[in-house]
C-alpha atoms as a PDB file:
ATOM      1  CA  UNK A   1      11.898 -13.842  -3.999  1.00  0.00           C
ATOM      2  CA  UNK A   2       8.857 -15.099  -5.743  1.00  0.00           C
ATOM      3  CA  UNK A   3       7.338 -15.203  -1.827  1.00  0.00           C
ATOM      4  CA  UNK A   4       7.786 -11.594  -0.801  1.00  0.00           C
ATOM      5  CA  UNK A   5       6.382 -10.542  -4.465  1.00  0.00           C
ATOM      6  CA  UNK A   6       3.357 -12.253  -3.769  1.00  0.00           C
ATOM      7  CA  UNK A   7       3.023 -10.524  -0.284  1.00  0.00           C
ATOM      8  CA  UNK A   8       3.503  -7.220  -1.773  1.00  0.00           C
ATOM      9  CA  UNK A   9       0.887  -8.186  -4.401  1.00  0.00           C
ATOM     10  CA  UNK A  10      -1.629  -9.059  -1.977  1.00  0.00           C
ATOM     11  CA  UNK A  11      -1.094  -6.021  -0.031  1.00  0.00           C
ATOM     12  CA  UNK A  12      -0.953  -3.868  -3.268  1.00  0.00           C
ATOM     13  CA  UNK A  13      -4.808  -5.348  -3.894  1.00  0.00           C
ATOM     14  CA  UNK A  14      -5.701  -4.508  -0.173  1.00  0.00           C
ATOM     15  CA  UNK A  15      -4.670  -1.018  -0.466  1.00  0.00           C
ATOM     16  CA  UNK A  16      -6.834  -1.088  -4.142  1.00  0.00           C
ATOM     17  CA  UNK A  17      -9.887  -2.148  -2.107  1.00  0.00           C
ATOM     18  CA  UNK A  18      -9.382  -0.134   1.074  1.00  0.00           C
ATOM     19  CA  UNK A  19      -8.861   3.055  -1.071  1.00  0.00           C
ATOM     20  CA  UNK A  20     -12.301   2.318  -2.319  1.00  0.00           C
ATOM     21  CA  UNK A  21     -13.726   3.229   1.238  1.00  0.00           C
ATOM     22  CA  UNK A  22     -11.351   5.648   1.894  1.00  0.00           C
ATOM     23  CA  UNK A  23     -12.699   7.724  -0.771  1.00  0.00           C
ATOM     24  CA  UNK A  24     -15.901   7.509   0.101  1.00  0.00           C
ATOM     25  CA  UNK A  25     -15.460   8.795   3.722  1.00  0.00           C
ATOM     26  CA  UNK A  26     -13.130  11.712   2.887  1.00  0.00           C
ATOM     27  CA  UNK A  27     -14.773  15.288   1.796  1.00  0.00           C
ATOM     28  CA  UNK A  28     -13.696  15.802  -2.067  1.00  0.00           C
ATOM     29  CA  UNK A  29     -10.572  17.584  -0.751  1.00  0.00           C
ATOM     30  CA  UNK A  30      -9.109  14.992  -0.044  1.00  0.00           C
ATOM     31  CA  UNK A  31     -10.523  12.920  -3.256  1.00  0.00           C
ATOM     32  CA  UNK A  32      -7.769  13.788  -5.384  1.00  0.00           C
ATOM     33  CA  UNK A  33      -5.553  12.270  -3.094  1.00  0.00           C
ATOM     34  CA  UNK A  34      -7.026   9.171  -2.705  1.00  0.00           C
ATOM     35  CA  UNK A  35      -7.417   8.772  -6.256  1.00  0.00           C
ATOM     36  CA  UNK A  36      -4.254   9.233  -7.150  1.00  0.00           C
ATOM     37  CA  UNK A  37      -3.108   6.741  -4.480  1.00  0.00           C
ATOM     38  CA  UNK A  38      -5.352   4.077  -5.757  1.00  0.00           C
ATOM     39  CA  UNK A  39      -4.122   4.703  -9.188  1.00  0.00           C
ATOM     40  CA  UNK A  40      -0.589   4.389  -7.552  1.00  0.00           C
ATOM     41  CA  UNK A  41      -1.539   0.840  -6.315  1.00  0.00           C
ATOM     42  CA  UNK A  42      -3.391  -0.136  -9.443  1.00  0.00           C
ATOM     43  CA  UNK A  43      -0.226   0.395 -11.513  1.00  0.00           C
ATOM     44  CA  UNK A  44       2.225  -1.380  -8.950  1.00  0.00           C
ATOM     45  CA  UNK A  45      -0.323  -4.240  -8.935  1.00  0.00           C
ATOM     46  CA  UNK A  46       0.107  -4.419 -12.828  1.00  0.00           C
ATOM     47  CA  UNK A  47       3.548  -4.557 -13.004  1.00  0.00           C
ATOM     48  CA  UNK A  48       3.631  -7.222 -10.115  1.00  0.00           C
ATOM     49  CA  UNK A  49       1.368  -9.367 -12.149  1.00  0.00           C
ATOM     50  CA  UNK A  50       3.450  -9.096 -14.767  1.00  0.00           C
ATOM     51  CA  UNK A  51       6.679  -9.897 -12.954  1.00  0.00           C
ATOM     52  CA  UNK A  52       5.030 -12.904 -11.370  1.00  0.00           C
ATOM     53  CA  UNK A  53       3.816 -14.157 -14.736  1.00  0.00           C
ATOM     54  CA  UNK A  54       7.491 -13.559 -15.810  1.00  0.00           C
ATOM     55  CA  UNK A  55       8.651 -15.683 -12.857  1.00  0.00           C
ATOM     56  CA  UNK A  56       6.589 -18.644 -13.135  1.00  0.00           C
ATOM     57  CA  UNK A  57       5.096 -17.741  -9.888  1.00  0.00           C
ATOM     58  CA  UNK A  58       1.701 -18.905  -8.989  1.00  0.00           C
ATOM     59  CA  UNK A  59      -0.588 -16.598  -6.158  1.00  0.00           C
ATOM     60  CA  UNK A  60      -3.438 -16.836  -4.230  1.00  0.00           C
ATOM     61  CA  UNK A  61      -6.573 -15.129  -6.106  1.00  0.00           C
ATOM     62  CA  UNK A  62      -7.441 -11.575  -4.846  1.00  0.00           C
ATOM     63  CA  UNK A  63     -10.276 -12.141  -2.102  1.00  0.00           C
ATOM     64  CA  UNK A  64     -13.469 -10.892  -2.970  1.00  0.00           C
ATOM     65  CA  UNK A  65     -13.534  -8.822   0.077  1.00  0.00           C
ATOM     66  CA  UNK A  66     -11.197  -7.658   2.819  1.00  0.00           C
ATOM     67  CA  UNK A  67     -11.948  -7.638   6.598  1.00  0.00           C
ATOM     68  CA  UNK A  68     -10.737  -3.989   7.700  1.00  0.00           C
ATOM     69  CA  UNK A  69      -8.902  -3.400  11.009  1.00  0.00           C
ATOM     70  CA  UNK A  70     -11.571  -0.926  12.237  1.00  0.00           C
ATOM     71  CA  UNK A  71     -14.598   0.299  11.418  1.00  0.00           C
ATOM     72  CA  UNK A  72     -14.693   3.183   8.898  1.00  0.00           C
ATOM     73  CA  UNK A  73     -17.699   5.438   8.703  1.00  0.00           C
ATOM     74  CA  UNK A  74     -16.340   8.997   8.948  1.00  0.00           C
ATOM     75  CA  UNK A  75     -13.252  11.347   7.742  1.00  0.00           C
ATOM     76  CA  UNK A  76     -10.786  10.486  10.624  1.00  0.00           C
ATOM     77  CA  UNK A  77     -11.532   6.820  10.355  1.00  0.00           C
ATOM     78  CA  UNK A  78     -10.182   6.651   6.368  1.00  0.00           C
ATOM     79  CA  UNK A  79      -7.763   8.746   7.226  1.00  0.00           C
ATOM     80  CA  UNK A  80      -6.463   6.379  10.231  1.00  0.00           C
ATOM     81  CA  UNK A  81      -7.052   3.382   6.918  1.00  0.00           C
ATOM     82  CA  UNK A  82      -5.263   5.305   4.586  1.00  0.00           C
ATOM     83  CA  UNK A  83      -1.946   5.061   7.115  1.00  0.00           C
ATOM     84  CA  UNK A  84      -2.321   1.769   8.398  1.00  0.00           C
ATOM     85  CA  UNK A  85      -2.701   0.379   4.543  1.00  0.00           C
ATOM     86  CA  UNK A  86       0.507   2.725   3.486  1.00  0.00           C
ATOM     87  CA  UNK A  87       2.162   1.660   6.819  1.00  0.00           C
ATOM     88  CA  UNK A  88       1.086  -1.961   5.574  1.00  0.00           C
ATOM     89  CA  UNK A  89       2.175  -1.855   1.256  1.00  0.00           C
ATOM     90  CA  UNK A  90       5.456  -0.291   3.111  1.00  0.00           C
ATOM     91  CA  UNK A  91       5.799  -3.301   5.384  1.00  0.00           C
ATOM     92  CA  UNK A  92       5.476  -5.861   2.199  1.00  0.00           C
ATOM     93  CA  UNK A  93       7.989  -4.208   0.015  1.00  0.00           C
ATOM     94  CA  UNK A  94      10.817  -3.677   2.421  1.00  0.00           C
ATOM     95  CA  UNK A  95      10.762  -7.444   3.165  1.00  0.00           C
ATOM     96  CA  UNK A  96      11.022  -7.778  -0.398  1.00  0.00           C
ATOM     97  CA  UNK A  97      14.256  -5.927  -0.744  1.00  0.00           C
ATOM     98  CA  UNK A  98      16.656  -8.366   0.640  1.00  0.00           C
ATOM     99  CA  UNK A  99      16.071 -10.948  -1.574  1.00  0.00           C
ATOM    100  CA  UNK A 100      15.316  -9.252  -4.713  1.00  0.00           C
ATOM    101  CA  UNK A 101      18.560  -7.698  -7.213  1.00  0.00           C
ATOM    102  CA  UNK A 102      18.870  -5.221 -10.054  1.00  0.00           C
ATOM    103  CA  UNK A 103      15.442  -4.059 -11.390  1.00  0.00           C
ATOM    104  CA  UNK A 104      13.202  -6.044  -8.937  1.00  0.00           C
ATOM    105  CA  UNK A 105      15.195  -4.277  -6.075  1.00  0.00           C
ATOM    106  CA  UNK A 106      15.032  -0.735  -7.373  1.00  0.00           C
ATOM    107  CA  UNK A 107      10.986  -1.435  -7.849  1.00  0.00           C
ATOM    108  CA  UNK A 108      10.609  -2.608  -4.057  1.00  0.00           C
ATOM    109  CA  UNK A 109      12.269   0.254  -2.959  1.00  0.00           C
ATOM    110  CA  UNK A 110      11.129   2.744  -5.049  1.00  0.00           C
ATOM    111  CA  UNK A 111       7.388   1.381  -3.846  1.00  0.00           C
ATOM    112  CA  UNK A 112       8.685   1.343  -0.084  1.00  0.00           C
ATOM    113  CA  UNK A 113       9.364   4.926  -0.560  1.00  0.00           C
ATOM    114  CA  UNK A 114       6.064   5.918  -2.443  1.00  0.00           C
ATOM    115  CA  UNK A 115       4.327   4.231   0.435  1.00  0.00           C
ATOM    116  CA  UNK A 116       6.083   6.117   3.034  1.00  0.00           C
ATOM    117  CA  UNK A 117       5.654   9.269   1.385  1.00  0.00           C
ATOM    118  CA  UNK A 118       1.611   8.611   0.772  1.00  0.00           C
ATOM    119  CA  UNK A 119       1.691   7.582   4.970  1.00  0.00           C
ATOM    120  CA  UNK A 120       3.128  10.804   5.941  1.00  0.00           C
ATOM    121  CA  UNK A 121       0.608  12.665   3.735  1.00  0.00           C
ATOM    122  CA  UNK A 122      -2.296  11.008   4.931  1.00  0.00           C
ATOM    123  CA  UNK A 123      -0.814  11.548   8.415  1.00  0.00           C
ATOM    124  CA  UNK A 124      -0.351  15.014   7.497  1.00  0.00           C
ATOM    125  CA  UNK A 125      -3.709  15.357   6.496  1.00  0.00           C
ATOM    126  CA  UNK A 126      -5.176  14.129   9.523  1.00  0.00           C
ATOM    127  CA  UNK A 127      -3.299  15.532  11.618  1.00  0.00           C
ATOM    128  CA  UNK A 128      -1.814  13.181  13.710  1.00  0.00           C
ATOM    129  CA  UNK A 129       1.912  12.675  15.074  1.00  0.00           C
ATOM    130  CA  UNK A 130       4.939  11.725  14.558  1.00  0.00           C
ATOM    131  CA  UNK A 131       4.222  12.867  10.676  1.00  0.00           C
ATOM    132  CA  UNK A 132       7.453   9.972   9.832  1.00  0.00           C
ATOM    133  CA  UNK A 133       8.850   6.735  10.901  1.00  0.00           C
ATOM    134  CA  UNK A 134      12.264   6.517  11.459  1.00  0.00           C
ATOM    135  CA  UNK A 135      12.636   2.889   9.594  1.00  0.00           C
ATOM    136  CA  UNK A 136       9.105   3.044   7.146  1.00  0.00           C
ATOM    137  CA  UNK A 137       8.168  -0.580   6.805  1.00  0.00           C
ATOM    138  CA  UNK A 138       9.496  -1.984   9.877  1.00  0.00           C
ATOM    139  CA  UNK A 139       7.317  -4.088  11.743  1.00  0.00           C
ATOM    140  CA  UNK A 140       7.232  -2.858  15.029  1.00  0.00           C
END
């Protein structure tokens, strides 16, 4: 369990950093948004730490910087970000469901949900289709 907490730590702190650039590329519109997202993270990340700490479990360190999956220098480009590092936190905390119980579970899927909500917002927002996935978190 302690593995797929760590994963959804690490992508919890990639979604902290990419939201960083995200908010710089989107008009203030869509600020709020972002904001609140990152805050979203932030907290998740918190309670993560604390959980691990709880567990015993050690992590890697946060890197210092992230390499992005594409180059982001306008409005459409954090906007394509903002999905793909949803899409991603989503990915992390379904495979932490299986293996987690009681108030660990109900966290992972509450933050699998939050994520999928946040990816069909930001797909909303951009304007692209399908606005859902059928199975959010699913690698595909």
């Amino acid at each position: 369990m302690s593995e797929q907490l760590a994963a959804a730590l690490a992508a919890e702190e990639a979604a902290i950093y990419a939201y960083g650039l995200i908010g710089v590329n989107v008009p203030a519109a869509d600020r709020t948004e972002a904001r609140a997202a990152e805050a979203a993270h932030r907290a998740r990340r918190d309670v993560l730490v604390t959980r691990l700490d709880q567990l015993k479990a050690s992590t890697a360190p946060a890197p210092a910087g992230y390499e992005l999956p594409f180059e982001v220098t306008d409005r459409a480009g954090a906007l394509k970000l903002a999905v793909h590092v949803e899409d991603g936190v989503a990915q992390a905390w379904r495979a932490a469901l299986p293996v987690t119980a009681d108030a660990d579970r109900a966290t992972a899927l509450s933050a699998l949900t939050d994520a999928a909500v946040r990816a069909t917002r930001w797909r909303r927002t951009a304007g692209t289709t399908p606005l859902t996935l059928p199975f959010p978190g699913r690698a595909s």
